[in-house]
Structures are given as C-alpha cells and as structure tokens.
PDB file of N, CA and C in Angstrom:
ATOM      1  N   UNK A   1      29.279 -23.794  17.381  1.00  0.00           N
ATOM      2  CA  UNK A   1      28.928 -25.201  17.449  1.00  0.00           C
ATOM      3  C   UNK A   1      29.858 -25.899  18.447  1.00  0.00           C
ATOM      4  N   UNK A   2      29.288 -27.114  18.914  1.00  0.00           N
ATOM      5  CA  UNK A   2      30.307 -27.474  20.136  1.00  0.00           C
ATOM      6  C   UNK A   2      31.322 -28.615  19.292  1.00  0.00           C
ATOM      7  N   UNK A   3      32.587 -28.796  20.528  1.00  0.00           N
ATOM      8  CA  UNK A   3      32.661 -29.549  19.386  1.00  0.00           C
ATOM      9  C   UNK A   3      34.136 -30.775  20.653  1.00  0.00           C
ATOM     10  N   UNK A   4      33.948 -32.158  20.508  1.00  0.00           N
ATOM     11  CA  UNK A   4      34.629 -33.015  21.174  1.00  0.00           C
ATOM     12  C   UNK A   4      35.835 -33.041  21.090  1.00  0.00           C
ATOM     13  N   UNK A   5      36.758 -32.578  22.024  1.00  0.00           N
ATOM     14  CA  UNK A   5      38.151 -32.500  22.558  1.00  0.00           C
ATOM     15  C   UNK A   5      38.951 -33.879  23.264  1.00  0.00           C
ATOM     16  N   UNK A   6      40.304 -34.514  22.442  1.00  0.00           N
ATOM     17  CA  UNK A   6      40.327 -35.866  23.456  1.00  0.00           C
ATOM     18  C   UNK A   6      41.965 -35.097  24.079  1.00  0.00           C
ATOM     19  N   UNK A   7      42.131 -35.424  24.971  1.00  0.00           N
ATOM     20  CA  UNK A   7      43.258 -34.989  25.759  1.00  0.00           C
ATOM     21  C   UNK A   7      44.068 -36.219  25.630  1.00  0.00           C
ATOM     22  N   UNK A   8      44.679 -36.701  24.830  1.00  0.00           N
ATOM     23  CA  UNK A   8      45.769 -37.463  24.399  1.00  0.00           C
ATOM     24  C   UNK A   8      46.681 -38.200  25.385  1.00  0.00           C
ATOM     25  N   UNK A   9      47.364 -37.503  26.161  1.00  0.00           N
ATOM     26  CA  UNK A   9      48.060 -37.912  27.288  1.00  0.00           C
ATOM     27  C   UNK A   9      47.179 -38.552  28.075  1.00  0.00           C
ATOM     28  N   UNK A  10      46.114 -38.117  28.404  1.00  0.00           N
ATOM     29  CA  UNK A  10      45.442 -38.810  29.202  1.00  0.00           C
ATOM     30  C   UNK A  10      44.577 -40.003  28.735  1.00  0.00           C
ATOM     31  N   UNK A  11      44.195 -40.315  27.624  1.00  0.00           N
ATOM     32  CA  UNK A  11      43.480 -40.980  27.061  1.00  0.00           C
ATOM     33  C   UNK A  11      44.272 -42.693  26.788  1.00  0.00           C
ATOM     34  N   UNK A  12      43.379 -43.470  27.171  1.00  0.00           N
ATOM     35  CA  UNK A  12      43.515 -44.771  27.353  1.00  0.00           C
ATOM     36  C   UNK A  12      43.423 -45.995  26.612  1.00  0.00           C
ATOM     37  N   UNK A  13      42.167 -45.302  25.713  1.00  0.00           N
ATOM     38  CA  UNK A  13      41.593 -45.906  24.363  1.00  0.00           C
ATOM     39  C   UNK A  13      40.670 -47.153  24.708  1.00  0.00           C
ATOM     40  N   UNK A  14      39.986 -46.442  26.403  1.00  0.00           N
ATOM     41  CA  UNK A  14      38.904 -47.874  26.301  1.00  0.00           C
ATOM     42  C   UNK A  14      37.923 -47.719  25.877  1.00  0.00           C
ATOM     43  N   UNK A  15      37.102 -46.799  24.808  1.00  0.00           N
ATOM     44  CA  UNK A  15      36.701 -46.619  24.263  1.00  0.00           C
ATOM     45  C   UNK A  15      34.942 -46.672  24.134  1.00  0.00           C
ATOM     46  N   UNK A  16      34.661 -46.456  25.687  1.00  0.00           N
ATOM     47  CA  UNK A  16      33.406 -46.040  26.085  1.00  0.00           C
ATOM     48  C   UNK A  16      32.734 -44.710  25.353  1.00  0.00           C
ATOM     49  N   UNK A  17      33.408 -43.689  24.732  1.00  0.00           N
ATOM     50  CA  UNK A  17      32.865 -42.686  24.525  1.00  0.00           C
ATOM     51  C   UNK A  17      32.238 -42.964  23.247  1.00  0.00           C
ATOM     52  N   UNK A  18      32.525 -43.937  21.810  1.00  0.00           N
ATOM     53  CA  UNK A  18      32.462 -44.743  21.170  1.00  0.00           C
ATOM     54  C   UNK A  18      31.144 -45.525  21.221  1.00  0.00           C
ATOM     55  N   UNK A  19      31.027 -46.125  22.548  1.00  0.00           N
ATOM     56  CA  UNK A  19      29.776 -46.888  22.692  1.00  0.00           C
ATOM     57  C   UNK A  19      28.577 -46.214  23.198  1.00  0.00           C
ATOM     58  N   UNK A  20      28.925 -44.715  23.573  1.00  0.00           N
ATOM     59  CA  UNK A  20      27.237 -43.886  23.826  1.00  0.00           C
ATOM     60  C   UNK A  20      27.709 -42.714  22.900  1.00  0.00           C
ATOM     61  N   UNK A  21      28.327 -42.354  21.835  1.00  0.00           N
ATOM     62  CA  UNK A  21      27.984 -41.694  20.419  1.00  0.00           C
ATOM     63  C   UNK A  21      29.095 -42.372  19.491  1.00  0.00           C
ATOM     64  N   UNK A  22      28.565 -43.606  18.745  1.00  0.00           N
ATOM     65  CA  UNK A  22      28.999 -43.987  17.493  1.00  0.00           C
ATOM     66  C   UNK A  22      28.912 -43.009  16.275  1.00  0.00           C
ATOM     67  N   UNK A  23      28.093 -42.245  16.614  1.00  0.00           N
ATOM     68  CA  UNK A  23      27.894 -41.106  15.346  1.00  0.00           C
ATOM     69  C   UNK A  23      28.595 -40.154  15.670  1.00  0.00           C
ATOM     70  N   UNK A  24      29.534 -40.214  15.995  1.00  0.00           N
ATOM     71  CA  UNK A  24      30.536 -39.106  16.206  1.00  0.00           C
ATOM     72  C   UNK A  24      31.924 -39.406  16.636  1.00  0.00           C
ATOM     73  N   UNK A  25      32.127 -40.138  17.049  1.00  0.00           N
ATOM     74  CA  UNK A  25      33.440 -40.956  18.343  1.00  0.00           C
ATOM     75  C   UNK A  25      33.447 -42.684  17.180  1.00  0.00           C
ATOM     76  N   UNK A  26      34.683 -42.309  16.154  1.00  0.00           N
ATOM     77  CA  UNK A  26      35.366 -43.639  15.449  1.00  0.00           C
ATOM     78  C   UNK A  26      36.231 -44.198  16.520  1.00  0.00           C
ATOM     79  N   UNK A  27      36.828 -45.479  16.414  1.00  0.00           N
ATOM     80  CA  UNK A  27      38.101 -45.884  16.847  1.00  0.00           C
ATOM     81  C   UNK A  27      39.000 -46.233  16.031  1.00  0.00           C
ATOM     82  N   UNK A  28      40.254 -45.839  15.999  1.00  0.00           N
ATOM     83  CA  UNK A  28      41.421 -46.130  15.028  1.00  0.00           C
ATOM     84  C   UNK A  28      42.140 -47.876  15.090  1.00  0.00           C
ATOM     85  N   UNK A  29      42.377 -48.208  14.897  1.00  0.00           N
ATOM     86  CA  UNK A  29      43.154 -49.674  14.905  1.00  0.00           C
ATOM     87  C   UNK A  29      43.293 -49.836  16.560  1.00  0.00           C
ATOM     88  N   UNK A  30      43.753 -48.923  16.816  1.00  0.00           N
ATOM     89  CA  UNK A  30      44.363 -49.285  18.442  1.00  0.00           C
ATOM     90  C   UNK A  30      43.207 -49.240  19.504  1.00  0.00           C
ATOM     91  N   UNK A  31      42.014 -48.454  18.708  1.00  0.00           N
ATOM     92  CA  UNK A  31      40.850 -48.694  19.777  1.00  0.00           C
ATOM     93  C   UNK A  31      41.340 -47.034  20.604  1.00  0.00           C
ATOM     94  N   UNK A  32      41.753 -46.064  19.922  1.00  0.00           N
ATOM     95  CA  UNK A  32      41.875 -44.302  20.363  1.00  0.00           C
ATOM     96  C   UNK A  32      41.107 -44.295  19.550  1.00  0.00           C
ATOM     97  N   UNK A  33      39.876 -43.130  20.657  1.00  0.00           N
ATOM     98  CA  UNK A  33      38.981 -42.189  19.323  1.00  0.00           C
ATOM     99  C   UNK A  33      39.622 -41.245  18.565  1.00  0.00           C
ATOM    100  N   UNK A  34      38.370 -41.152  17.411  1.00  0.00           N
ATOM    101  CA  UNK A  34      38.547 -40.066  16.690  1.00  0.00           C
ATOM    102  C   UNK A  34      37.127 -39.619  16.293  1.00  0.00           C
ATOM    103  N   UNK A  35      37.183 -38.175  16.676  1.00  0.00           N
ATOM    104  CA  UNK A  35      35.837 -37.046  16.478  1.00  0.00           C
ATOM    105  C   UNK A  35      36.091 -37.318  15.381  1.00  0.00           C
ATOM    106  N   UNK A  36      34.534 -37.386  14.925  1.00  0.00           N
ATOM    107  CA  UNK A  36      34.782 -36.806  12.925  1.00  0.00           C
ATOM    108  C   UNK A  36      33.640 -35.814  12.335  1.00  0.00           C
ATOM    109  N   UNK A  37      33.612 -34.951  13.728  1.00  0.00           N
ATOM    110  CA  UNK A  37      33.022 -33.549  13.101  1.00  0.00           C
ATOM    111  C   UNK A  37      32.571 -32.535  14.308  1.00  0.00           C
ATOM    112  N   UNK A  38      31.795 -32.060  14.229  1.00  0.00           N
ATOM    113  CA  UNK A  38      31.526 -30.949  15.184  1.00  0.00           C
ATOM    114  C   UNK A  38      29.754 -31.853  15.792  1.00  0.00           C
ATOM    115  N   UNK A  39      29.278 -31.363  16.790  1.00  0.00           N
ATOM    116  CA  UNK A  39      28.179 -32.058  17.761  1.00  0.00           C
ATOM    117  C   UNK A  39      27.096 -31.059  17.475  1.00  0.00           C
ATOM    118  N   UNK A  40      26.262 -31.878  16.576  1.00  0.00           N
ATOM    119  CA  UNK A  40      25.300 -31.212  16.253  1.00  0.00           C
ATOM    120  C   UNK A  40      24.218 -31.489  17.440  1.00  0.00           C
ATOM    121  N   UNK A  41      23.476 -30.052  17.046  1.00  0.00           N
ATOM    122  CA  UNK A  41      22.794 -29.750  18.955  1.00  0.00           C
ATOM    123  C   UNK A  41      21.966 -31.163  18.972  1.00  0.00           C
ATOM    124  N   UNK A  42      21.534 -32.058  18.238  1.00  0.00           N
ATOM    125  CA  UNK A  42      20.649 -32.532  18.468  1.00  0.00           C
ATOM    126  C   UNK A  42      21.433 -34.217  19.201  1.00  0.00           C
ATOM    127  N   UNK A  43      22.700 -33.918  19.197  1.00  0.00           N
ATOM    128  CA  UNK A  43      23.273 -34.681  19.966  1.00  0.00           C
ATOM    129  C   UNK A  43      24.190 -34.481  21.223  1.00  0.00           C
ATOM    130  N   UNK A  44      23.860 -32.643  21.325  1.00  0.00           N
ATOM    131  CA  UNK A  44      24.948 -32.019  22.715  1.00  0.00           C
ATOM    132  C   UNK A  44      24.398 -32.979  24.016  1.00  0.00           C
ATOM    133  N   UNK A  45      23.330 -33.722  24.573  1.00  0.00           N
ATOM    134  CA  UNK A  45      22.931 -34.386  25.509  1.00  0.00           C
ATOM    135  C   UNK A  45      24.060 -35.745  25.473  1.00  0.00           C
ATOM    136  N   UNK A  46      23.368 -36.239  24.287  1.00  0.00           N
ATOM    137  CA  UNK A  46      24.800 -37.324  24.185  1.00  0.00           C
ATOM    138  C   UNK A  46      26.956 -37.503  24.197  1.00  0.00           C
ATOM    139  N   UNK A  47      26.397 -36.201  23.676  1.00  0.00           N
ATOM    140  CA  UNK A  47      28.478 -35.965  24.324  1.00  0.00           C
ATOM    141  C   UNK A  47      28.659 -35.240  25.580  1.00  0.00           C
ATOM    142  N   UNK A  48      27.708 -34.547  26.357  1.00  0.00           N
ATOM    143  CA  UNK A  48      27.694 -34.850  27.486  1.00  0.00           C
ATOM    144  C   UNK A  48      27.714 -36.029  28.687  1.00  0.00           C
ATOM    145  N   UNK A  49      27.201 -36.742  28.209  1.00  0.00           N
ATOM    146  CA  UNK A  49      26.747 -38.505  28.376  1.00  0.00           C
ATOM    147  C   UNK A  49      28.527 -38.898  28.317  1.00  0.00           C
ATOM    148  N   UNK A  50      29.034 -39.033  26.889  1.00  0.00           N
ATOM    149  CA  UNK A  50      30.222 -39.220  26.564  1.00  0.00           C
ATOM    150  C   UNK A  50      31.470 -38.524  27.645  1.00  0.00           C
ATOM    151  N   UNK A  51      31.240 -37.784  28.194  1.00  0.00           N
ATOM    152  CA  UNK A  51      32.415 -36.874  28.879  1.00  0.00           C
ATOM    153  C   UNK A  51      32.386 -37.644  29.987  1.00  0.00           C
ATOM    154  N   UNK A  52      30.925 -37.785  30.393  1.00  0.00           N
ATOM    155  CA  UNK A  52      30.895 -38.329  32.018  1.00  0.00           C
ATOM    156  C   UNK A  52      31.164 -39.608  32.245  1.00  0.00           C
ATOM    157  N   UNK A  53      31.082 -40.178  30.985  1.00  0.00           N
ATOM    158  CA  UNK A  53      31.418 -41.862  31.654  1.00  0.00           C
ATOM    159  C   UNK A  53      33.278 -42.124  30.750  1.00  0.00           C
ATOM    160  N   UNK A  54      33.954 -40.844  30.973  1.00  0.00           N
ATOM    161  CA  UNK A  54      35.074 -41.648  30.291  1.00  0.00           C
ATOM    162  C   UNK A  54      35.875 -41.319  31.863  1.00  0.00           C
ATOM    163  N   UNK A  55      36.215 -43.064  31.866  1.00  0.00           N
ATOM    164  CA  UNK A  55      37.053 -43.366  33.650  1.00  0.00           C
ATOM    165  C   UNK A  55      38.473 -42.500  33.558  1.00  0.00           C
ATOM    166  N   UNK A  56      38.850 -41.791  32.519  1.00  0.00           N
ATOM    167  CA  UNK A  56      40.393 -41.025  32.777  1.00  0.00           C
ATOM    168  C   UNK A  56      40.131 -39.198  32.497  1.00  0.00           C
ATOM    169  N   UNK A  57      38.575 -39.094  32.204  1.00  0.00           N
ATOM    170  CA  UNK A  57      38.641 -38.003  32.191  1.00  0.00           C
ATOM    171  C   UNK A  57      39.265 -37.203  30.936  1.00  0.00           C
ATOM    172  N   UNK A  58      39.214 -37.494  29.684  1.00  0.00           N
ATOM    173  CA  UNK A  58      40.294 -37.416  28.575  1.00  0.00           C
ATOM    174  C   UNK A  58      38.884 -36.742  27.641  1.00  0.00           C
ATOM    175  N   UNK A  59      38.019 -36.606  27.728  1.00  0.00           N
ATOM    176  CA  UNK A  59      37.554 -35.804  26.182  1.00  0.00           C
ATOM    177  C   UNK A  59      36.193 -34.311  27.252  1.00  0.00           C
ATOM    178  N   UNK A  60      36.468 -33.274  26.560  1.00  0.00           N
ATOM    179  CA  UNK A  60      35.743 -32.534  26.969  1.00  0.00           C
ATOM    180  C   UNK A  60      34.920 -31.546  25.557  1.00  0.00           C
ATOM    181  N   UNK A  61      33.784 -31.333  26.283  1.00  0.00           N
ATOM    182  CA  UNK A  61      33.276 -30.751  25.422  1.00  0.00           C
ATOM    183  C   UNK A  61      33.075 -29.192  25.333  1.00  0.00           C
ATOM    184  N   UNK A  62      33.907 -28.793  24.353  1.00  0.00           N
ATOM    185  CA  UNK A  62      33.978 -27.078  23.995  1.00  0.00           C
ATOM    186  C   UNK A  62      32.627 -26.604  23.053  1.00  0.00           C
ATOM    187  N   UNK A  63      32.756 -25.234  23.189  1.00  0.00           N
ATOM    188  CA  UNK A  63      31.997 -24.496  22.433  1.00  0.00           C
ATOM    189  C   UNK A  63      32.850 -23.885  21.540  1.00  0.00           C
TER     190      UNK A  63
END
C-alpha cells in the first residue's frame, strides 16, 4: 500500500497538501501535516496531486 512521507526539515507547514487530500493530510496547531494512514488506491491520483503542488518539495509518496 502506498503510503505519504513528510520530510520534516524541509517542510514549511503551508499546508497545501491538506487542501487537495483532507482525508488523509491533518494539520497540527502549527499548521505541519500529519498523514493519518496509508493511501488507499482509490485516492493514489490525489496524493500524487498532493506531492506536486507542495512549493518545498517536503512529502513524497512511497510504496
């Protein structure tokens, strides 16, 4: 199953990835995501979506 990776150091917390999969991508107080599970196939299009529009390059998607 695939599943959303945030690269920490790099991550900014503007929190675009959030606004094209809410069903997957929370924000904590500070506005940093948090995955809260694995990307079910019927949303692998959408965390693709998610990877490409984050401006620092900070979450990738594994298998």
């Amino acid at each position: 199953m695939n599943q959303l990776r945030v690269d920490w150091p790099a991550c900014r917390g503007r929190g675009l990835c959030h606004e094209v999969l809410p069903e997957l991508v929370d924000l904590d107080e500070w506005g940093y995501p948090v995955v809260t599970g694995p990307v079910p196939t019927e949303l692998v299009e959408e965390a693709r979506e998610a990877v490409r529009v984050c401006p620092q390059l900070a979450l990738r998607l594994t298998r």
